[in-house]
C-alpha atoms as a PDB file:
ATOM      1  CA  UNK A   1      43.066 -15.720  -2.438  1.00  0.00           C
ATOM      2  CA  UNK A   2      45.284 -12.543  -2.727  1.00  0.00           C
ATOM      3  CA  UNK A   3      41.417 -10.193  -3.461  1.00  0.00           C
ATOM      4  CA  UNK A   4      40.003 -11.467  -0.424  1.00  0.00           C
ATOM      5  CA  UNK A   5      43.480 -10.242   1.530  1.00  0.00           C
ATOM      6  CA  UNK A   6      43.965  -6.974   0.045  1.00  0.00           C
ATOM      7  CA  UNK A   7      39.632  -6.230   0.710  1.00  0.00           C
ATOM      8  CA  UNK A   8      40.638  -7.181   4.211  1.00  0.00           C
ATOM      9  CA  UNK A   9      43.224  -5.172   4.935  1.00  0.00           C
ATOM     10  CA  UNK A  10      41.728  -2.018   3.178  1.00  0.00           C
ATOM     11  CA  UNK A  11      39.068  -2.716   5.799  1.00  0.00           C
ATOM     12  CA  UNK A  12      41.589  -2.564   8.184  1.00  0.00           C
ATOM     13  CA  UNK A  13      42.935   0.843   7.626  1.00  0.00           C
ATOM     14  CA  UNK A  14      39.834   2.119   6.900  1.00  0.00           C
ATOM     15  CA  UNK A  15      38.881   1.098  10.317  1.00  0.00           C
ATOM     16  CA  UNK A  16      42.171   2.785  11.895  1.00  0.00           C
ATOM     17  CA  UNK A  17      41.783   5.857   9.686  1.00  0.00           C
ATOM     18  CA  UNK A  18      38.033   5.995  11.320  1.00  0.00           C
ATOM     19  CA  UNK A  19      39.793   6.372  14.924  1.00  0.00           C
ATOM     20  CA  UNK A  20      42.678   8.408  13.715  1.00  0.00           C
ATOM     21  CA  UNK A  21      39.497  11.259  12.913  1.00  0.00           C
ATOM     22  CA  UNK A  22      37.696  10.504  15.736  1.00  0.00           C
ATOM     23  CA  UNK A  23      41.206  11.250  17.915  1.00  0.00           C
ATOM     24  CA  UNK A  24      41.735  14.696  16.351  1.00  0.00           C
ATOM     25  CA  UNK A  25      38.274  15.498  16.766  1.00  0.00           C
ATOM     26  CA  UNK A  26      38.127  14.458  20.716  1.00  0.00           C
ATOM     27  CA  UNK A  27      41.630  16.440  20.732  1.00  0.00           C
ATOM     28  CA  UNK A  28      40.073  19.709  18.864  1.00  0.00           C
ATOM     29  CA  UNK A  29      37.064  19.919  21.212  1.00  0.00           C
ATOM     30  CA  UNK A  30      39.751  19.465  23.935  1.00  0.00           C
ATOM     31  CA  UNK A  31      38.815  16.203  25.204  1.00  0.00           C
ATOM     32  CA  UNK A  32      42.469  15.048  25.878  1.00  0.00           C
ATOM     33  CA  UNK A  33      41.356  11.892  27.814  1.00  0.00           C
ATOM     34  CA  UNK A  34      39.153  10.728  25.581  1.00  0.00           C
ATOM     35  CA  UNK A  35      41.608  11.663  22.450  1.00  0.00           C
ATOM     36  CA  UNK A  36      44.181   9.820  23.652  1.00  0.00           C
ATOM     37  CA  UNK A  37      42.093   6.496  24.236  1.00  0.00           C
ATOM     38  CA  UNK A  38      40.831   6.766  20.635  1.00  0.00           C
ATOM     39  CA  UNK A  39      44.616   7.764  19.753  1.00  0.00           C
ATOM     40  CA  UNK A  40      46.078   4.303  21.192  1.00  0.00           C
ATOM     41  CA  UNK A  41      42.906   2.381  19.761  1.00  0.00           C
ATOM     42  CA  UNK A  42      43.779   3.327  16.166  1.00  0.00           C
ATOM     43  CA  UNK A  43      47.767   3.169  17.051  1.00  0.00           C
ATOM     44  CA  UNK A  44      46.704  -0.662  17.137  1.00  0.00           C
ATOM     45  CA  UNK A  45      44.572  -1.269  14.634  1.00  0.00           C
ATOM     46  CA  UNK A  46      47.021   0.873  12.212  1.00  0.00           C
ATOM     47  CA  UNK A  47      49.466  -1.828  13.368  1.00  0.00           C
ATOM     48  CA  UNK A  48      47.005  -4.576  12.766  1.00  0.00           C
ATOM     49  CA  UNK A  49      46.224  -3.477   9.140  1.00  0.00           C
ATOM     50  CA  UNK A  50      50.081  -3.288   8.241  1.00  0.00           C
ATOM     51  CA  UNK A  51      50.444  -6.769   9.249  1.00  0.00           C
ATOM     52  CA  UNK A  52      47.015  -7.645   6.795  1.00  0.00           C
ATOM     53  CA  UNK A  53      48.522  -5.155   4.060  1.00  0.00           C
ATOM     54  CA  UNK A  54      51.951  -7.449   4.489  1.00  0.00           C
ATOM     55  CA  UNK A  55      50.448 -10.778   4.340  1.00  0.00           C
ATOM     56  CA  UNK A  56      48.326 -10.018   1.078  1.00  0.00           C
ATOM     57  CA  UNK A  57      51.276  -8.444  -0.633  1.00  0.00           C
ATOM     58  CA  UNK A  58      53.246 -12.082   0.631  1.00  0.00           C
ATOM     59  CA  UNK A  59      49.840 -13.875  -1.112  1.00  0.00           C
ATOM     60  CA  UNK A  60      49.889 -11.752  -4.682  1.00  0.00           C
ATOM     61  CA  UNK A  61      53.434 -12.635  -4.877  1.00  0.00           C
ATOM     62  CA  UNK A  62      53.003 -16.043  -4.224  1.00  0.00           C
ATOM     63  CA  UNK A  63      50.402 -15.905  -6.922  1.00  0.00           C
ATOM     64  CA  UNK A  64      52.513 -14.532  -9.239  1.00  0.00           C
ATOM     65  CA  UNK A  65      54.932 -16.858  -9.191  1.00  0.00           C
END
């Protein structure tokens, strides 16, 4: 069901967006360490939620069809 896909992949980026903040704030109180973890954490669930966002864009096409 294409809802259920697009829902989960919002998630998804929400999710990376989440760590993306958390990142720059670790960076602005100059915990570089700590910054970069959260950095590489949300580098893969970015990359994770583009692959959801592809497949529910593959399932409303298929629906429209």
């Amino acid at each position: 069901m294409p809802a259920i896909s697009h829902t989960k992949a919002a998630e998804a980026h929400e999710s990376a967006a989440k760590i993306h903040r958390t990142a720059a704030e670790r960076h602005q109180k100059g915990e570089h360490k700590a910054g970069l973890e959260h950095s590489e954490k949300a580098m893969k669930l970015s990359e994770t939620a583009h692959e959801a966002s592809k497949g529910a864009h593959a399932k409303s096409k298929a629906a429209a069809h």
